[in-house]
PDB file of N, CA and C in Angstrom:
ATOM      1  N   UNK A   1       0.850  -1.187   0.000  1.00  0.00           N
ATOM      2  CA  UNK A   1       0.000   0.000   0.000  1.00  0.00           C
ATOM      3  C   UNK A   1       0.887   1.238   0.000  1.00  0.00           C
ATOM      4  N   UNK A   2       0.463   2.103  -0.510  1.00  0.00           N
ATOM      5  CA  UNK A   2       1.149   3.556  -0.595  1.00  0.00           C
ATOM      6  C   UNK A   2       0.323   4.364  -0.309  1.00  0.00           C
ATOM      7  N   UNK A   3       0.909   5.691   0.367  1.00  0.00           N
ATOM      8  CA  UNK A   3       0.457   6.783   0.433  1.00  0.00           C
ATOM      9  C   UNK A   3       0.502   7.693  -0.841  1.00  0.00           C
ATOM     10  N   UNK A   4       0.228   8.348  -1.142  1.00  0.00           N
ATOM     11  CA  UNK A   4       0.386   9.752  -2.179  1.00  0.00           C
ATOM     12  C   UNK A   4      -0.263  11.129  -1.647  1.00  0.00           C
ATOM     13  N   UNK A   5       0.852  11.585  -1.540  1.00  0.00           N
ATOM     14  CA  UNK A   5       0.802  13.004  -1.252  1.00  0.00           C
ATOM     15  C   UNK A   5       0.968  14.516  -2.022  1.00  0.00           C
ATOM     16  N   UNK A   6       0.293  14.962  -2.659  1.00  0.00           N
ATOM     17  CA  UNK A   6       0.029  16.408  -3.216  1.00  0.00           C
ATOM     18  C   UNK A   6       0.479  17.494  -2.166  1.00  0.00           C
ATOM     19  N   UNK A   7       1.402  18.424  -2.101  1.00  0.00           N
ATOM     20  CA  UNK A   7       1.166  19.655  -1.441  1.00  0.00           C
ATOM     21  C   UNK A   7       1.024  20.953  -2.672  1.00  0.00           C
ATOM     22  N   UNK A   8       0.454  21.558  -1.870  1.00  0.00           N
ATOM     23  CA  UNK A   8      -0.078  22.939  -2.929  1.00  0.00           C
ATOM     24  C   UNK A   8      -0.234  23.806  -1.739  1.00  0.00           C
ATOM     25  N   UNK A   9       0.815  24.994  -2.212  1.00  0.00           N
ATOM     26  CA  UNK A   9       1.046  26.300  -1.570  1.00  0.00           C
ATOM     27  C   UNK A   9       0.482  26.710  -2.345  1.00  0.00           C
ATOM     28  N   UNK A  10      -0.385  27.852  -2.001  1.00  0.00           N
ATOM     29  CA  UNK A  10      -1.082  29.271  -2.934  1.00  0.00           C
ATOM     30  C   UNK A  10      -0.979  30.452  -1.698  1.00  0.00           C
ATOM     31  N   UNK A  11      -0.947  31.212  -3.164  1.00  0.00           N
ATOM     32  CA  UNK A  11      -0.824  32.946  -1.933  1.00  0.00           C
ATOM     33  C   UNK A  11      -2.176  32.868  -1.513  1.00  0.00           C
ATOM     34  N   UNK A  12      -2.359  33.797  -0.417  1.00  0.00           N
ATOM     35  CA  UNK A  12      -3.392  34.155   0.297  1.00  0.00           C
ATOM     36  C   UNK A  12      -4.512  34.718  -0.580  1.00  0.00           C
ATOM     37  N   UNK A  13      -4.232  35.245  -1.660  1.00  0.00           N
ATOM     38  CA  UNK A  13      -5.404  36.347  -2.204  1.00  0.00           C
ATOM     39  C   UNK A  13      -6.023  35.298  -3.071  1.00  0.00           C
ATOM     40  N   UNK A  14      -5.970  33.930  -3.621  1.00  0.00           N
ATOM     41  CA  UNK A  14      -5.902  32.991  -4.562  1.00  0.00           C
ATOM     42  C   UNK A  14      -6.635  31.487  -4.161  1.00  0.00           C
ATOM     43  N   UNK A  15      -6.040  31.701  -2.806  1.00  0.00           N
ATOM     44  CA  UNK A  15      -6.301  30.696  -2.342  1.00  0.00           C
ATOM     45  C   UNK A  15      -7.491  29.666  -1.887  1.00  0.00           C
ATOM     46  N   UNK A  16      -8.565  30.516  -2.105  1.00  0.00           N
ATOM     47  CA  UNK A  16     -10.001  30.202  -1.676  1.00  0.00           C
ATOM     48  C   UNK A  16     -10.434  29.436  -3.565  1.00  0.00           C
ATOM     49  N   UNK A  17      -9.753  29.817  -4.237  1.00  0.00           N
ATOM     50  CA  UNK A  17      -9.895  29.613  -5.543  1.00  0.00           C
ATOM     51  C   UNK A  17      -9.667  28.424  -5.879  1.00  0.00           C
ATOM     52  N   UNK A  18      -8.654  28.313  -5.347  1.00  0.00           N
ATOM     53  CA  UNK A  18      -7.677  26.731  -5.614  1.00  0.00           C
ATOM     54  C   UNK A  18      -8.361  25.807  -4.856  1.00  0.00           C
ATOM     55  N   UNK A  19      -8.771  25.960  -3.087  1.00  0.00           N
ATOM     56  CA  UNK A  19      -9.542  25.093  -2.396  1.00  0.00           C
ATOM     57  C   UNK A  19     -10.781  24.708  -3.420  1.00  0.00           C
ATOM     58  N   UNK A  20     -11.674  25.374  -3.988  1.00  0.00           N
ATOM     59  CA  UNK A  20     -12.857  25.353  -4.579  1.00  0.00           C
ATOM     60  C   UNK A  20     -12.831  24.240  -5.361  1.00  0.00           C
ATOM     61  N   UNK A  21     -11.352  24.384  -6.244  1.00  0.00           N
ATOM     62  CA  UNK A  21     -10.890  23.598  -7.864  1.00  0.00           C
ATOM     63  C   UNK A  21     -11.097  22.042  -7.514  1.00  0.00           C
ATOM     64  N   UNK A  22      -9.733  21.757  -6.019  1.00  0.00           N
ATOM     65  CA  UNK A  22      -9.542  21.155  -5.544  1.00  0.00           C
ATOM     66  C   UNK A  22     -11.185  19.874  -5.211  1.00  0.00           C
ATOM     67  N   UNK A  23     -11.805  20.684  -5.014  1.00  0.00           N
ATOM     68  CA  UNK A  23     -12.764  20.108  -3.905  1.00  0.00           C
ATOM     69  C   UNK A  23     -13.282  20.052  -4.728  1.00  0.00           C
ATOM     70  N   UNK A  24     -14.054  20.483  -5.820  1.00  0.00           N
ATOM     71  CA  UNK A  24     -14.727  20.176  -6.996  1.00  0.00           C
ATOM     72  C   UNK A  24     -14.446  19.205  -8.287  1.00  0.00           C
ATOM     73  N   UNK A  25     -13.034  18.849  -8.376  1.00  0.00           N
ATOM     74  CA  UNK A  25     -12.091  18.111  -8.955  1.00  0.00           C
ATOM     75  C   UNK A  25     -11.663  17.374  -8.734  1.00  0.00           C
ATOM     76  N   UNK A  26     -11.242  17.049  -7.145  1.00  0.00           N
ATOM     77  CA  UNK A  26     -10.639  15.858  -7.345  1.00  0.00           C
ATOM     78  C   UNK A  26     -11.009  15.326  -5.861  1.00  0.00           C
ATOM     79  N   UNK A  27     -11.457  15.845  -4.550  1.00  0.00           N
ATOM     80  CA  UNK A  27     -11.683  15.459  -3.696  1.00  0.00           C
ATOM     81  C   UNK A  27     -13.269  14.782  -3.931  1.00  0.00           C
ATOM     82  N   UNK A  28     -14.355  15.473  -4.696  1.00  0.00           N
ATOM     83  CA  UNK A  28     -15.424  14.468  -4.770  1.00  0.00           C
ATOM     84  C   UNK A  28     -15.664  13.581  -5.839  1.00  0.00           C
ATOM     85  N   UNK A  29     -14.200  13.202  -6.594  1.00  0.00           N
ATOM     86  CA  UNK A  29     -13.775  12.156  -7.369  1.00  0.00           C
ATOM     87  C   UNK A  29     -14.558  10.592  -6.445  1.00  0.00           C
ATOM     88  N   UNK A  30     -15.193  10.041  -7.453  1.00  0.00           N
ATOM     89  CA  UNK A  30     -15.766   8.809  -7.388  1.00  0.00           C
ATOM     90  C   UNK A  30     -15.027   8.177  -7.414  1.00  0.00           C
ATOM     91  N   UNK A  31     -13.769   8.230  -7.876  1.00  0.00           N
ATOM     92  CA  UNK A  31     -12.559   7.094  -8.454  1.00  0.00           C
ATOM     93  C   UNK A  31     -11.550   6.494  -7.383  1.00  0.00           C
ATOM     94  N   UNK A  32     -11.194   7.699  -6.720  1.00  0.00           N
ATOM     95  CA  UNK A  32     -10.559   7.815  -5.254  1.00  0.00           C
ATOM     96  C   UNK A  32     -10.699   7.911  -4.027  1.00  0.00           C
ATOM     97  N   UNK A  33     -10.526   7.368  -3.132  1.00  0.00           N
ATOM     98  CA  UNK A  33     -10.882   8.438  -1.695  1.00  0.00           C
ATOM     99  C   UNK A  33      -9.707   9.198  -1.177  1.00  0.00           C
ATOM    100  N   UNK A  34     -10.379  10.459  -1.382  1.00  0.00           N
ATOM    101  CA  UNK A  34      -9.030  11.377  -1.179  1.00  0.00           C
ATOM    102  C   UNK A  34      -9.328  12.042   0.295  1.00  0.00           C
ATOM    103  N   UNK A  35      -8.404  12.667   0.907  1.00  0.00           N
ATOM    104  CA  UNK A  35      -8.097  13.494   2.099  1.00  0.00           C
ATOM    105  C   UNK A  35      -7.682  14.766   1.337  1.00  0.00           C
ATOM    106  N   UNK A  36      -8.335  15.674   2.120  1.00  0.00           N
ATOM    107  CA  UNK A  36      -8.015  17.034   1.672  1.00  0.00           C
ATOM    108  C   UNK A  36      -6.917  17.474   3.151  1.00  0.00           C
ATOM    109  N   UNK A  37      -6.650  18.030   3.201  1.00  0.00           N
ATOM    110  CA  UNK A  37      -6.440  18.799   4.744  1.00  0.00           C
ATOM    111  C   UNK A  37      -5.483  20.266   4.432  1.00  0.00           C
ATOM    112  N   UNK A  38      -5.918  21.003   5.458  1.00  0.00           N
ATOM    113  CA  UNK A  38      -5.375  22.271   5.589  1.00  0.00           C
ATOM    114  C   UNK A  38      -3.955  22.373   6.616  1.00  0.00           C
ATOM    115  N   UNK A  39      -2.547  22.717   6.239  1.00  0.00           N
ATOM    116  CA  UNK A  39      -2.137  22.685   6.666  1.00  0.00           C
ATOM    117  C   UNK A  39      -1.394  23.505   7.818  1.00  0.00           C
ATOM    118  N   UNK A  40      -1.656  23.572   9.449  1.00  0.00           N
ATOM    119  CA  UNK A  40      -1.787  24.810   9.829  1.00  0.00           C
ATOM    120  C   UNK A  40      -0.259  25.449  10.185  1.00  0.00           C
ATOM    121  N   UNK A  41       0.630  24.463  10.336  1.00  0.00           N
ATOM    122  CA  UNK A  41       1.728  25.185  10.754  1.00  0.00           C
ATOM    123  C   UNK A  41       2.490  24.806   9.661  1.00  0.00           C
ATOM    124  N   UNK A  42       3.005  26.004   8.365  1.00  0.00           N
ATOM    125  CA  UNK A  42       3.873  25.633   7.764  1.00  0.00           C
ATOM    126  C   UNK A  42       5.176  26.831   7.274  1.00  0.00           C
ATOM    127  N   UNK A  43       5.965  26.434   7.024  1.00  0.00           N
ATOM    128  CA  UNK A  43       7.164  27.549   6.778  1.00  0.00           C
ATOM    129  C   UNK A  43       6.731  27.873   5.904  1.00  0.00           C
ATOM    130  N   UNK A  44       6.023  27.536   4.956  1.00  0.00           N
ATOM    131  CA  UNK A  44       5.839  28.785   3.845  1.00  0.00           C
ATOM    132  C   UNK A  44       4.695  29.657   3.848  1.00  0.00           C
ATOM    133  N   UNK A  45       5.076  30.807   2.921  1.00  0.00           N
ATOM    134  CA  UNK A  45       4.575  31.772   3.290  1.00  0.00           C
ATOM    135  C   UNK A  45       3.147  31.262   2.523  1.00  0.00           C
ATOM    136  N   UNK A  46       1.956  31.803   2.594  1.00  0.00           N
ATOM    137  CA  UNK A  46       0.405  31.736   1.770  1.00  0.00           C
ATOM    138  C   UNK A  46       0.049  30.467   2.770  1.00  0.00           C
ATOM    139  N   UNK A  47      -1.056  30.238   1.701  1.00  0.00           N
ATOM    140  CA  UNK A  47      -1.841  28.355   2.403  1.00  0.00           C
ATOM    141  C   UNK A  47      -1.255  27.655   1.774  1.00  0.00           C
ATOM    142  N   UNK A  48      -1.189  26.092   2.658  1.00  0.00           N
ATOM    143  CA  UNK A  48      -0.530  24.821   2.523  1.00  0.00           C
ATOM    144  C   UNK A  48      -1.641  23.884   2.560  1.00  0.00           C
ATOM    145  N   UNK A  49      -2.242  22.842   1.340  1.00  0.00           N
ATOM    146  CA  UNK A  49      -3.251  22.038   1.873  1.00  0.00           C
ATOM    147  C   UNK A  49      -2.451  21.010   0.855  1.00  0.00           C
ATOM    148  N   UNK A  50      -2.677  19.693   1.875  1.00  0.00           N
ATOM    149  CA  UNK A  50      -2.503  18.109   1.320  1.00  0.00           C
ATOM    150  C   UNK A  50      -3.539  17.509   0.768  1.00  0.00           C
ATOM    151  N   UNK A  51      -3.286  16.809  -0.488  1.00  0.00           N
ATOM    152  CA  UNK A  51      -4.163  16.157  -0.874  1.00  0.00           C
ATOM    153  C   UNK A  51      -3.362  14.458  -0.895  1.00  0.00           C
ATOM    154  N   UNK A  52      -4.084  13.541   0.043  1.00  0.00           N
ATOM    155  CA  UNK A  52      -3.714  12.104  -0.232  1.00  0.00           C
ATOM    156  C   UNK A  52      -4.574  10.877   0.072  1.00  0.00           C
ATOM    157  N   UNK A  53      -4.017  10.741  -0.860  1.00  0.00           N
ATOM    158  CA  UNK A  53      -5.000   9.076  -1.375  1.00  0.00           C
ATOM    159  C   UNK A  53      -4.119   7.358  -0.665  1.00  0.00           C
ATOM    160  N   UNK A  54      -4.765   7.102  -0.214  1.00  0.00           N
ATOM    161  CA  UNK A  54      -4.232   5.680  -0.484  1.00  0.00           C
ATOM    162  C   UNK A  54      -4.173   4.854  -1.253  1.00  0.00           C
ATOM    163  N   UNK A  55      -3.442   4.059  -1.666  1.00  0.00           N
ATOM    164  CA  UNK A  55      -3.484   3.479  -3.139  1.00  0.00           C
ATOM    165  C   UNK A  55      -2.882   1.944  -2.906  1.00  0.00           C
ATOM    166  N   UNK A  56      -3.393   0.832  -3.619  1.00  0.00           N
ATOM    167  CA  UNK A  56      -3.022  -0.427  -3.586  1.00  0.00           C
ATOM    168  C   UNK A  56      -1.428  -0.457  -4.567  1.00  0.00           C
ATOM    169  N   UNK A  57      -1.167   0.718  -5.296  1.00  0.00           N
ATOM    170  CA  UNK A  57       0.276   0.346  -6.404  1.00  0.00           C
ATOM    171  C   UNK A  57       0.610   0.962  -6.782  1.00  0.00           C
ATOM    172  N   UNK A  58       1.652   1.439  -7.230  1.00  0.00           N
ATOM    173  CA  UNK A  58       2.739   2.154  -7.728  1.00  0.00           C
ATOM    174  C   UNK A  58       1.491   2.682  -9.429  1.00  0.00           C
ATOM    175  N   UNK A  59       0.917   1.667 -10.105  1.00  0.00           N
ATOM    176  CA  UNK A  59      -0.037   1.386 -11.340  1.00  0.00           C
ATOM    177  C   UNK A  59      -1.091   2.469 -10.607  1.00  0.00           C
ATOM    178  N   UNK A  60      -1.708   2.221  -9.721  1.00  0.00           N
ATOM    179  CA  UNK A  60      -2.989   3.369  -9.397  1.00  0.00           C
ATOM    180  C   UNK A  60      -2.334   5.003  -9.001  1.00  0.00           C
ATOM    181  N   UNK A  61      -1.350   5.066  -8.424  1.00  0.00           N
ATOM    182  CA  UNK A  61      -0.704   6.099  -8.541  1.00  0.00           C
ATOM    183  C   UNK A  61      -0.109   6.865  -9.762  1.00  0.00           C
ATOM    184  N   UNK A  62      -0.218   6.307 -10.495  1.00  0.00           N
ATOM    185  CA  UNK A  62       0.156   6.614 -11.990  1.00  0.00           C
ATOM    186  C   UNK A  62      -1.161   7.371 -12.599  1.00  0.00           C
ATOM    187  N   UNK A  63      -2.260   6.326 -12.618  1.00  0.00           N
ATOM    188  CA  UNK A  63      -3.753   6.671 -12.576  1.00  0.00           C
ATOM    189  C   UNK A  63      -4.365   7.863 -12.111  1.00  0.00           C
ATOM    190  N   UNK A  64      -3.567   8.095 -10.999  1.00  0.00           N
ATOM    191  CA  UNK A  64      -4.250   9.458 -10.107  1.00  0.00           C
ATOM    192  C   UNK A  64      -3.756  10.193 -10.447  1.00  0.00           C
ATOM    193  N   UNK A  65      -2.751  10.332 -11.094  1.00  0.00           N
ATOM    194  CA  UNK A  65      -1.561  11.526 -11.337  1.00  0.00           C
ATOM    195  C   UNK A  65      -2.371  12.204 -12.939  1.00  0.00           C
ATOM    196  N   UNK A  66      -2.263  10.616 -13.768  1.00  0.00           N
ATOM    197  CA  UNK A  66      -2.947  10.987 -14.817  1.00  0.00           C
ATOM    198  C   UNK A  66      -4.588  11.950 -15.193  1.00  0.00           C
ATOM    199  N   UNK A  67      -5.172  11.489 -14.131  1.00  0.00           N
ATOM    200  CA  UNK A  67      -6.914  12.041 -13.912  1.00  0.00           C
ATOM    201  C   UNK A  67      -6.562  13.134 -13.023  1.00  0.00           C
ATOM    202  N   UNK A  68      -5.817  13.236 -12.070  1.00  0.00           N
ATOM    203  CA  UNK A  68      -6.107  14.290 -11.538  1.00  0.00           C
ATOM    204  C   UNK A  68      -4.992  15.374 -11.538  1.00  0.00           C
ATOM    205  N   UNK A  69      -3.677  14.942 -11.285  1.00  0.00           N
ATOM    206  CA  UNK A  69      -2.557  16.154 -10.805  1.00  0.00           C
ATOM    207  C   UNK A  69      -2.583  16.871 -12.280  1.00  0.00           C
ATOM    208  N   UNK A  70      -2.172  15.929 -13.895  1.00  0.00           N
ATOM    209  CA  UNK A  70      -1.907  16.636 -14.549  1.00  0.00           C
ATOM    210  C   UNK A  70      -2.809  18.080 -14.860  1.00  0.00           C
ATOM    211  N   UNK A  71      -4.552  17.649 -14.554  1.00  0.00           N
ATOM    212  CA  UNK A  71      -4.974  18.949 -14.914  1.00  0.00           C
ATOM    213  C   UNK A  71      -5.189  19.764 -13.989  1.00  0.00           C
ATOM    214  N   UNK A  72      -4.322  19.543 -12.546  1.00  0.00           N
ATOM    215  CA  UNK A  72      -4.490  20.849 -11.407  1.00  0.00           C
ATOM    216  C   UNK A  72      -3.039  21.288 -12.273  1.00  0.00           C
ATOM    217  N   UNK A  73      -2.117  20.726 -12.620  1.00  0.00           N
ATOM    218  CA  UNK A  73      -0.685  20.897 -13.216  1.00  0.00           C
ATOM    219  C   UNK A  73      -0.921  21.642 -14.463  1.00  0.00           C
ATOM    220  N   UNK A  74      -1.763  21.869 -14.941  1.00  0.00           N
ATOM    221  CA  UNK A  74      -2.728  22.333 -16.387  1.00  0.00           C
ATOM    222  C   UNK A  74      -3.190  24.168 -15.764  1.00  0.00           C
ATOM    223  N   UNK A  75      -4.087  23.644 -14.702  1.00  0.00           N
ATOM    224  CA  UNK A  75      -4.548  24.955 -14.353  1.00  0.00           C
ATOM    225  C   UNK A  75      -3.683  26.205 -13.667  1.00  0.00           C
ATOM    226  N   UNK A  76      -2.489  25.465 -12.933  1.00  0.00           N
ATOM    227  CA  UNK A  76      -1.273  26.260 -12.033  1.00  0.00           C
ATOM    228  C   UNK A  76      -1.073  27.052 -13.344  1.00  0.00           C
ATOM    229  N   UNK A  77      -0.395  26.282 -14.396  1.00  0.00           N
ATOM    230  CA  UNK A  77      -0.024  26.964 -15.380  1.00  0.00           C
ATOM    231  C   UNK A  77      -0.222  27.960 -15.847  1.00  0.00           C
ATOM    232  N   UNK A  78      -1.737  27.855 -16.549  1.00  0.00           N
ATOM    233  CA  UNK A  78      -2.404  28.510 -17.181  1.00  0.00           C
ATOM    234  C   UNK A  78      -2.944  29.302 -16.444  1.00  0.00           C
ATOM    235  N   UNK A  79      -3.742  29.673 -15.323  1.00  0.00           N
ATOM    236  CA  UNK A  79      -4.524  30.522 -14.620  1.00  0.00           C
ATOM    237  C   UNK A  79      -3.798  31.077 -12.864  1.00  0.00           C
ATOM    238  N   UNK A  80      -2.462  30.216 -12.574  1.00  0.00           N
ATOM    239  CA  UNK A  80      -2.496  30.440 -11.608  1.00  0.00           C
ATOM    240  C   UNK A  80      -0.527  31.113 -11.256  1.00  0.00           C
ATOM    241  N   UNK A  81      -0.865  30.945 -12.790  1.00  0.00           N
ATOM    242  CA  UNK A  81       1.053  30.926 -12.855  1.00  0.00           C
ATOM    243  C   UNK A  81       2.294  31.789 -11.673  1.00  0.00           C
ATOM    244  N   UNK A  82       2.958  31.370 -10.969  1.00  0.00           N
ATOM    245  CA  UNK A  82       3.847  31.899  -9.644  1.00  0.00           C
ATOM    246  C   UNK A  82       2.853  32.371  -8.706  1.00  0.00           C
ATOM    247  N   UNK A  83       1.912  31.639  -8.526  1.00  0.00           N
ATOM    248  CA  UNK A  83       0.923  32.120  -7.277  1.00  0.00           C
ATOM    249  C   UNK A  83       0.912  31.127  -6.189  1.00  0.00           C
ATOM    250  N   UNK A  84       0.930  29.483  -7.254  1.00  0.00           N
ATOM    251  CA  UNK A  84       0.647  28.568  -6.473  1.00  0.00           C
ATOM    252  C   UNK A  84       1.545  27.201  -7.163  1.00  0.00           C
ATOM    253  N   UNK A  85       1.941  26.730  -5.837  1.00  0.00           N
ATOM    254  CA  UNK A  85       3.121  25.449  -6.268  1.00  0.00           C
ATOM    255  C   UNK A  85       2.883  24.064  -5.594  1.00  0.00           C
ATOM    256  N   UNK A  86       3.477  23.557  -6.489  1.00  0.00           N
ATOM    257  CA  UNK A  86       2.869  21.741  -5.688  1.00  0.00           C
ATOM    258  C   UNK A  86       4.413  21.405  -5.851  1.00  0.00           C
ATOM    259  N   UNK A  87       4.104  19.785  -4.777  1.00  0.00           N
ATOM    260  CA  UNK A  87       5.241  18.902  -5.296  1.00  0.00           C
ATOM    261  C   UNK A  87       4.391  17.750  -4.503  1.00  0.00           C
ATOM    262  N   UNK A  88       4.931  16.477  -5.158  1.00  0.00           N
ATOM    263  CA  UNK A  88       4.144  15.471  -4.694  1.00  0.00           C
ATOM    264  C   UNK A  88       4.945  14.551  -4.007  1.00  0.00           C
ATOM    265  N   UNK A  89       5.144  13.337  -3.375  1.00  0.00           N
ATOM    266  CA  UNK A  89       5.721  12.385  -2.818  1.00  0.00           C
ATOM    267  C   UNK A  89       4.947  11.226  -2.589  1.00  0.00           C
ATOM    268  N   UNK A  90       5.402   9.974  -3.261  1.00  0.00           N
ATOM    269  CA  UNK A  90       4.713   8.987  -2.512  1.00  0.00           C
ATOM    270  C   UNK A  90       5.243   8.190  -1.467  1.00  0.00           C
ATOM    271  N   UNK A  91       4.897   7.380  -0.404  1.00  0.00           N
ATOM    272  CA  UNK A  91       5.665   6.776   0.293  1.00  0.00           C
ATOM    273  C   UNK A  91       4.749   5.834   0.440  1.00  0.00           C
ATOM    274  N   UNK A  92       5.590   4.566   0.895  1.00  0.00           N
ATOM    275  CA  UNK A  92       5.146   2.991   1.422  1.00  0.00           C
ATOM    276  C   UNK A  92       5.113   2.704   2.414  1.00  0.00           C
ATOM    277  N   UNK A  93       3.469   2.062   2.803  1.00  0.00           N
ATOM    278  CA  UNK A  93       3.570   1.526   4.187  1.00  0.00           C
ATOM    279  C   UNK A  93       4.786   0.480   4.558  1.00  0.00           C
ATOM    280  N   UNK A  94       5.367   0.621   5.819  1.00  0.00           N
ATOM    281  CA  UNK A  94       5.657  -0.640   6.423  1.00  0.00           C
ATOM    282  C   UNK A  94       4.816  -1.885   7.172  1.00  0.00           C
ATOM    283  N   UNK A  95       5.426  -2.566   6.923  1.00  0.00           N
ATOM    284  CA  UNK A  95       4.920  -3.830   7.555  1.00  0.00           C
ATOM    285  C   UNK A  95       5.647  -3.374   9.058  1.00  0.00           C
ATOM    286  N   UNK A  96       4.765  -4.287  10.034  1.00  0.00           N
ATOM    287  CA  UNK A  96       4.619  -4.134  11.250  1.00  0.00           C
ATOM    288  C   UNK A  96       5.310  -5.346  11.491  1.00  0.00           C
TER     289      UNK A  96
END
């Protein structure tokens, strides 16, 4: 099992914009069950919110990236350009 993790910084003035996208796009995705969360203590400057999914494979993580990051990765671009930044990480559960 894996985690996948989205972070997305946006400036403050923007940011209610991006939550909206987010939550309309990919958090009430049928496909996934995603976690949104707001992140409250972070070094950077604007808002910090996580988006992560659990995923059975390296293959469904590919999947999610494809349906969902490329077109938040689409919209940064195009509508949101040096306002708001992601980077993603996945990591693997351990066995106990």
């Amino acid at each position: 099992m894996f985690l996948y993790n989205v972070s997305v910084i946006a400036e403050e003035t923007i940011h209610q914009e991006v939550v909206s996208w987010i939550q309309d796009h990919i958090v009430q995705s049928q496909k996934f069950q995603v976690h949104f969360l707001e992140m409250l203590q972070s070094p950077h400057e604007g808002m910090t919110y996580c988006i992560q999914v659990v995923l059975p494979s390296e293959d469904h993580i590919a999947d999610f990236q494809q349906v969902h990051l490329i077109p938040l990765q689409q919209l940064i671009s195009e509508v949101y350009k040096d306002k708001v930044f992601l980077f993603d990480s996945t990591m693997k559960y351990l066995k106990k």
